[in-house]
Protein backbone atom coordinates (compact mmCIF):
# COMPACT_ATOMS: atom_id res chain seq x y z
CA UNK A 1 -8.43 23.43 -26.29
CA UNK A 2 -7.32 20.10 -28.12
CA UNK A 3 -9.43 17.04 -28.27
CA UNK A 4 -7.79 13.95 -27.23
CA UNK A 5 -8.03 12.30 -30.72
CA UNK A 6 -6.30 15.33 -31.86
CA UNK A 7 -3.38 15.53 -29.48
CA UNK A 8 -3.43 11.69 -29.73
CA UNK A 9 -2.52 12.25 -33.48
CA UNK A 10 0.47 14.60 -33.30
CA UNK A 11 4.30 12.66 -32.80
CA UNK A 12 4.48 13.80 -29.14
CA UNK A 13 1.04 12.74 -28.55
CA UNK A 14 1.41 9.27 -30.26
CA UNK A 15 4.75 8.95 -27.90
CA UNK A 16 2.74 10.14 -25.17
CA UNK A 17 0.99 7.06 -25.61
CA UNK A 18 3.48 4.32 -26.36
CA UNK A 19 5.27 5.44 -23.28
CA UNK A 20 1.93 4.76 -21.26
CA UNK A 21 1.22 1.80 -23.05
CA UNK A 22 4.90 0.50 -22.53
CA UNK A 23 4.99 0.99 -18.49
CA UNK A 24 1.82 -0.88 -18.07
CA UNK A 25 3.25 -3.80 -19.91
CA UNK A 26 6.49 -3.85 -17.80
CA UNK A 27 3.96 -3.47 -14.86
CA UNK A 28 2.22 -6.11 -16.30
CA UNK A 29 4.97 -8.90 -16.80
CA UNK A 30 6.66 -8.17 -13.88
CA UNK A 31 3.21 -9.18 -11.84
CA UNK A 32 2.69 -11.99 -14.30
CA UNK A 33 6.21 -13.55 -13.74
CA UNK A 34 6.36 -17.24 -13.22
CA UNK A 35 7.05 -17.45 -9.33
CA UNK A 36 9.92 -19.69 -9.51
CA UNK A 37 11.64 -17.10 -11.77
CA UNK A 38 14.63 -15.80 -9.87
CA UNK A 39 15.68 -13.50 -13.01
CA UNK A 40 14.60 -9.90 -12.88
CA UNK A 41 13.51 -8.43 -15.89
CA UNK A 42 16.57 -5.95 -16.39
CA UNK A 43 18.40 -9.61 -16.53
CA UNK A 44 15.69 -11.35 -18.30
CA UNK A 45 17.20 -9.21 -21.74
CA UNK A 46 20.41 -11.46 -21.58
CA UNK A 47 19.16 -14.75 -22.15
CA UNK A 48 16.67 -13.87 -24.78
CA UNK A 49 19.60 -12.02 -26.92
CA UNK A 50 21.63 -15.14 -26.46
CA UNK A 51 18.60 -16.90 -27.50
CA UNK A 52 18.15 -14.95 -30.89
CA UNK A 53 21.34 -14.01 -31.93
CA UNK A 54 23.86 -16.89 -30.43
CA UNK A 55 26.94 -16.39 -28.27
CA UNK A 56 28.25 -12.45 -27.78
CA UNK A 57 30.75 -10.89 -25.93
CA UNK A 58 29.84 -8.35 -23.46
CA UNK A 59 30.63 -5.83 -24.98
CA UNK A 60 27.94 -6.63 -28.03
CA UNK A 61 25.64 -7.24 -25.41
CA UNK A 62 26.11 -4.22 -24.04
CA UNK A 63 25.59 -2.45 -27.71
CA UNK A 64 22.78 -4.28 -28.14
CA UNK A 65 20.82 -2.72 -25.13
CA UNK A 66 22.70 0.46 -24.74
CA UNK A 67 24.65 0.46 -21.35
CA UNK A 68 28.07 0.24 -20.66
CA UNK A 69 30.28 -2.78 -20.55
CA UNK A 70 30.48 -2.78 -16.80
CA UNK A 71 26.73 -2.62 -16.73
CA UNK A 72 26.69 -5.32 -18.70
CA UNK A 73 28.99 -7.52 -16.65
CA UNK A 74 27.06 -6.87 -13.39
CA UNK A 75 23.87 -7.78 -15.64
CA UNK A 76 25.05 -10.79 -16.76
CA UNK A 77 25.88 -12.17 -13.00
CA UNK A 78 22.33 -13.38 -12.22
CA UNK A 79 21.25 -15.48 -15.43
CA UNK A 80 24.77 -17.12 -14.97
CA UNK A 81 24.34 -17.55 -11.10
CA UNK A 82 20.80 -19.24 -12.17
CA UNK A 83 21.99 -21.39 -14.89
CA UNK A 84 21.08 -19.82 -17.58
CA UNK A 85 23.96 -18.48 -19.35
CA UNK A 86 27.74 -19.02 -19.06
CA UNK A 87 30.99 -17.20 -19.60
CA UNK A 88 33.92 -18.41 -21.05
CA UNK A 89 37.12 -16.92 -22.71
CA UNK A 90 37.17 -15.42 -26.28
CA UNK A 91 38.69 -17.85 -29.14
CA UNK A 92 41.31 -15.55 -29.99
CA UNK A 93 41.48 -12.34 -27.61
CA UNK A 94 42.37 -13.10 -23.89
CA UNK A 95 40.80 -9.95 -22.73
CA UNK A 96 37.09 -10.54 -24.06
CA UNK A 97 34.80 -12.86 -22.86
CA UNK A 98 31.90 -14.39 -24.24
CA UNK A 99 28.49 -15.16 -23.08
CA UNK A 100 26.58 -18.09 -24.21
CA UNK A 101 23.24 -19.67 -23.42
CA UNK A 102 23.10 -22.97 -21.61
CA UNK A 103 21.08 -26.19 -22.81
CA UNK A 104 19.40 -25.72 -19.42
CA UNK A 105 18.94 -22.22 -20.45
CA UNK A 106 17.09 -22.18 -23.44
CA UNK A 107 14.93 -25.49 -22.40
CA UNK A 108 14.15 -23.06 -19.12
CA UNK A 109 13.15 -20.16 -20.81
CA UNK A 110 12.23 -21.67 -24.59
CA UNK A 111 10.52 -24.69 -23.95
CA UNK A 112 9.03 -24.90 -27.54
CA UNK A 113 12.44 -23.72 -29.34
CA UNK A 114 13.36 -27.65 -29.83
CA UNK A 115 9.90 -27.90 -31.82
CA UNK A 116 11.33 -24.95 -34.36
CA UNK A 117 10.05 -21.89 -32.76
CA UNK A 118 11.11 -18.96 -30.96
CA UNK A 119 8.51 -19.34 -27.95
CA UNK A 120 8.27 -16.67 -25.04
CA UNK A 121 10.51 -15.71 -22.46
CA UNK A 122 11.69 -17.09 -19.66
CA UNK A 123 8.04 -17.74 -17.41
């Protein structure tokens, strides 16, 4: 029978592991959550890609965290409901749209971004 440092050191074990480790920090931040935040953490993802990597269409949101377009979409209702985010048409293709973070936003969820630093999530 295997030790527990020993399966512990194999790939499966070692995923074993993150997986754990991973769930108890969702667990974790979702009990931790600033009470006034209305965002979910499934939505919480859109903001803080808009945050790092500027205005996107859906569809490169949707890329970026591996869902479908229409997953997407519905994901993007609640930070734009709340504030955070906002739609608007694409420069040059009618049928795209593009998702951008708001001033309010980016204060709300990066209050130390105006002192040149990418600060933590939306609390």
């Amino acid at each position: 029978m295997p030790t527990v440092e020993a399966v512990s050191r194999t790939d499966a074990g070692l995923a074993a592991e993150l997986r754990t480790s991973v769930m108890r920090l969702r667990r974790r931040l979702s009990v931790e959550r600033h009470p006034d935040n209305q965002l979910s953490i499934g939505s919480m993802v859109v903001p803080g890609l808009l945050h790092r990597n500027d205005a996107q269409t859906v569809g490169e949101l949707a890329r970026a965290e591996k869902v479908q377009p229409p997953s997407m979409t519905r994901t993007v209702t609640s930070p734009e409901d709340g504030g955070f985010v906002t739609r608007r048409p694409h420069e040059t293709d009618g049928r795209r749209v593009v998702v951008e973070i708001t001033d309010w936003g980016a204060r709300r969820c990066w209050p130390t971004a105006s002192a040149g630093t990418r600060g933590s999530p939306c609390s």
